[in-house]
C-alpha atoms as a PDB file:
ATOM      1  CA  UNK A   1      18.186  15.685  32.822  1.00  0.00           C
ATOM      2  CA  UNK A   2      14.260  15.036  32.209  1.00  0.00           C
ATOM      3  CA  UNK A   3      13.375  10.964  33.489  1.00  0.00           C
ATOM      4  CA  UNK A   4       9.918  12.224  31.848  1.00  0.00           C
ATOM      5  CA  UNK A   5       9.222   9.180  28.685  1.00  0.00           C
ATOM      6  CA  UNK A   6       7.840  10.394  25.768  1.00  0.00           C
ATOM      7  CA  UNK A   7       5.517   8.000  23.921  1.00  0.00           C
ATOM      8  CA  UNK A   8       4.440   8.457  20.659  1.00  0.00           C
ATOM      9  CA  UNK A   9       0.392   8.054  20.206  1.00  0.00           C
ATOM     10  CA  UNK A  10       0.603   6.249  16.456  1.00  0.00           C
ATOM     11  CA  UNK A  11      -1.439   8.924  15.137  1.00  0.00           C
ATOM     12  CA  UNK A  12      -0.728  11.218  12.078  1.00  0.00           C
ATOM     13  CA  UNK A  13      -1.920  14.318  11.377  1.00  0.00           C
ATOM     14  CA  UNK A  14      -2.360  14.965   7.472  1.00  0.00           C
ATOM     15  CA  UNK A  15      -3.682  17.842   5.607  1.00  0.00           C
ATOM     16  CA  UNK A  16      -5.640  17.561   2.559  1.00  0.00           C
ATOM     17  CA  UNK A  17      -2.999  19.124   0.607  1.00  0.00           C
ATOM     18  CA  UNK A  18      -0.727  16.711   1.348  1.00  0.00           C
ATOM     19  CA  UNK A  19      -3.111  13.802   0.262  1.00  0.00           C
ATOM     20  CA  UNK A  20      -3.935  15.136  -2.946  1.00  0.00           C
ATOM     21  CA  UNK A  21       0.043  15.903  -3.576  1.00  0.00           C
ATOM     22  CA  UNK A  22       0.612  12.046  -2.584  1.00  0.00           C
ATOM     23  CA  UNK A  23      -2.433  10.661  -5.123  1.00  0.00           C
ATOM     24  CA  UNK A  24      -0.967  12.985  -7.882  1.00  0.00           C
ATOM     25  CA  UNK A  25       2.662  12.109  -7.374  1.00  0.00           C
ATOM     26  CA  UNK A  26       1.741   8.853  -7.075  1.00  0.00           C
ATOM     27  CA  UNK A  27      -0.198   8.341 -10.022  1.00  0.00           C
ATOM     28  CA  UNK A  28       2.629   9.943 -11.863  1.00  0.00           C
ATOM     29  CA  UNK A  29       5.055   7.401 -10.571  1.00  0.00           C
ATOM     30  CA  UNK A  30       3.076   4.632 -11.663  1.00  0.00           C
ATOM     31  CA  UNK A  31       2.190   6.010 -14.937  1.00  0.00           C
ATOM     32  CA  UNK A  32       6.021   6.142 -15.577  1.00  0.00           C
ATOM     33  CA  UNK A  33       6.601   3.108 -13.740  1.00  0.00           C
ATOM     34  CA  UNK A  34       4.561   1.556 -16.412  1.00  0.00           C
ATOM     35  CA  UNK A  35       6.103   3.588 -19.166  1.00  0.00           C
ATOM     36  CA  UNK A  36       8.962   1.314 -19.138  1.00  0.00           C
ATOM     37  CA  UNK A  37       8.235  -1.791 -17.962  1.00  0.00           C
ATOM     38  CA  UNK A  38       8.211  -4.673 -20.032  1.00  0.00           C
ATOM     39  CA  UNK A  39       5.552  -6.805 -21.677  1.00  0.00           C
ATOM     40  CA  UNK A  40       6.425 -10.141 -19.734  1.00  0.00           C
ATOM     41  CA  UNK A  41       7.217  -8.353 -16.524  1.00  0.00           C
ATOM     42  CA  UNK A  42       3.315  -6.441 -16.124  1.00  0.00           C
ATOM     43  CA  UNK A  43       2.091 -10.364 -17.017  1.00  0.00           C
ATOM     44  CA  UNK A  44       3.951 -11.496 -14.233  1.00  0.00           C
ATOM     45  CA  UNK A  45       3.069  -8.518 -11.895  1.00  0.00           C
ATOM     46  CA  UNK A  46      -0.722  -9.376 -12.767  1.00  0.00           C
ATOM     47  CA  UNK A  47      -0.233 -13.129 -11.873  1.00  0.00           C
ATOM     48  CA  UNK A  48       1.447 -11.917  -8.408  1.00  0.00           C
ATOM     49  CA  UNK A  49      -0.965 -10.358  -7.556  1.00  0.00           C
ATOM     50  CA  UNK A  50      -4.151 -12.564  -8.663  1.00  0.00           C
ATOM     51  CA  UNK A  51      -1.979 -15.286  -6.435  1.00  0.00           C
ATOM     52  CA  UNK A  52      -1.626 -12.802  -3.572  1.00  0.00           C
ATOM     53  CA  UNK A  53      -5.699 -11.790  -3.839  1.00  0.00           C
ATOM     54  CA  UNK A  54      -6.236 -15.282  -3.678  1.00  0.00           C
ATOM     55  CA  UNK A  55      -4.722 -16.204  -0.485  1.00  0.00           C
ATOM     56  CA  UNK A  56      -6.199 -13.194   1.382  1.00  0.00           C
ATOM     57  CA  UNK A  57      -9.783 -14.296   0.066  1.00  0.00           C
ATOM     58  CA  UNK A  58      -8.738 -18.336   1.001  1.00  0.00           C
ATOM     59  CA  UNK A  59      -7.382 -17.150   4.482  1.00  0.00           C
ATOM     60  CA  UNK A  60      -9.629 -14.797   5.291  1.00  0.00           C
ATOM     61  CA  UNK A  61     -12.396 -17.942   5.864  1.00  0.00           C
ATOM     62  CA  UNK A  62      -9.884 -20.112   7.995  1.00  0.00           C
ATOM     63  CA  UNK A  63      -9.461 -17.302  10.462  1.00  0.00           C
ATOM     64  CA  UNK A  64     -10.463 -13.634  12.006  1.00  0.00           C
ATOM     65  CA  UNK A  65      -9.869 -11.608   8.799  1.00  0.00           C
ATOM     66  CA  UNK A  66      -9.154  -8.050   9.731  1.00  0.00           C
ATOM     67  CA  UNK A  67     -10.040  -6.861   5.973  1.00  0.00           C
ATOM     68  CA  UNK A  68     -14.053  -7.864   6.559  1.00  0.00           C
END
């Protein structure tokens, strides 16, 4: 038996072929996604996230932002 640890190094290795097959089957989830959504739901879904734009923008003044 091997004591030797293995530690992972938080990297990932990605091709560009693999990041234009996640935009385009992404973008094709979300097209359908809003296919059949509702009226009233994509209101609320804008309102979440106005709210949740809002509280990075008011928190990233009261302390070391990481997104600036």
């Amino acid at each position: 038996m091997s004591t030797e640890v293995s530690y992972l190094s938080g990297v990932f290795e990605i091709t560009n072929t693999s990041v234009i097959v996640f935009i385009v089957v992404s973008s094709c989830f979300l097209v359908w996604l809003y296919k059949k959504m509702s009226y009233v739901f994509i209101e609320v879904l804008v309102v979440l996230f106005a709210i949740g734009g809002g509280e990075v923008c008011t928190h990233s003044h009261k302390k070391k932002s990481y997104f600036l």
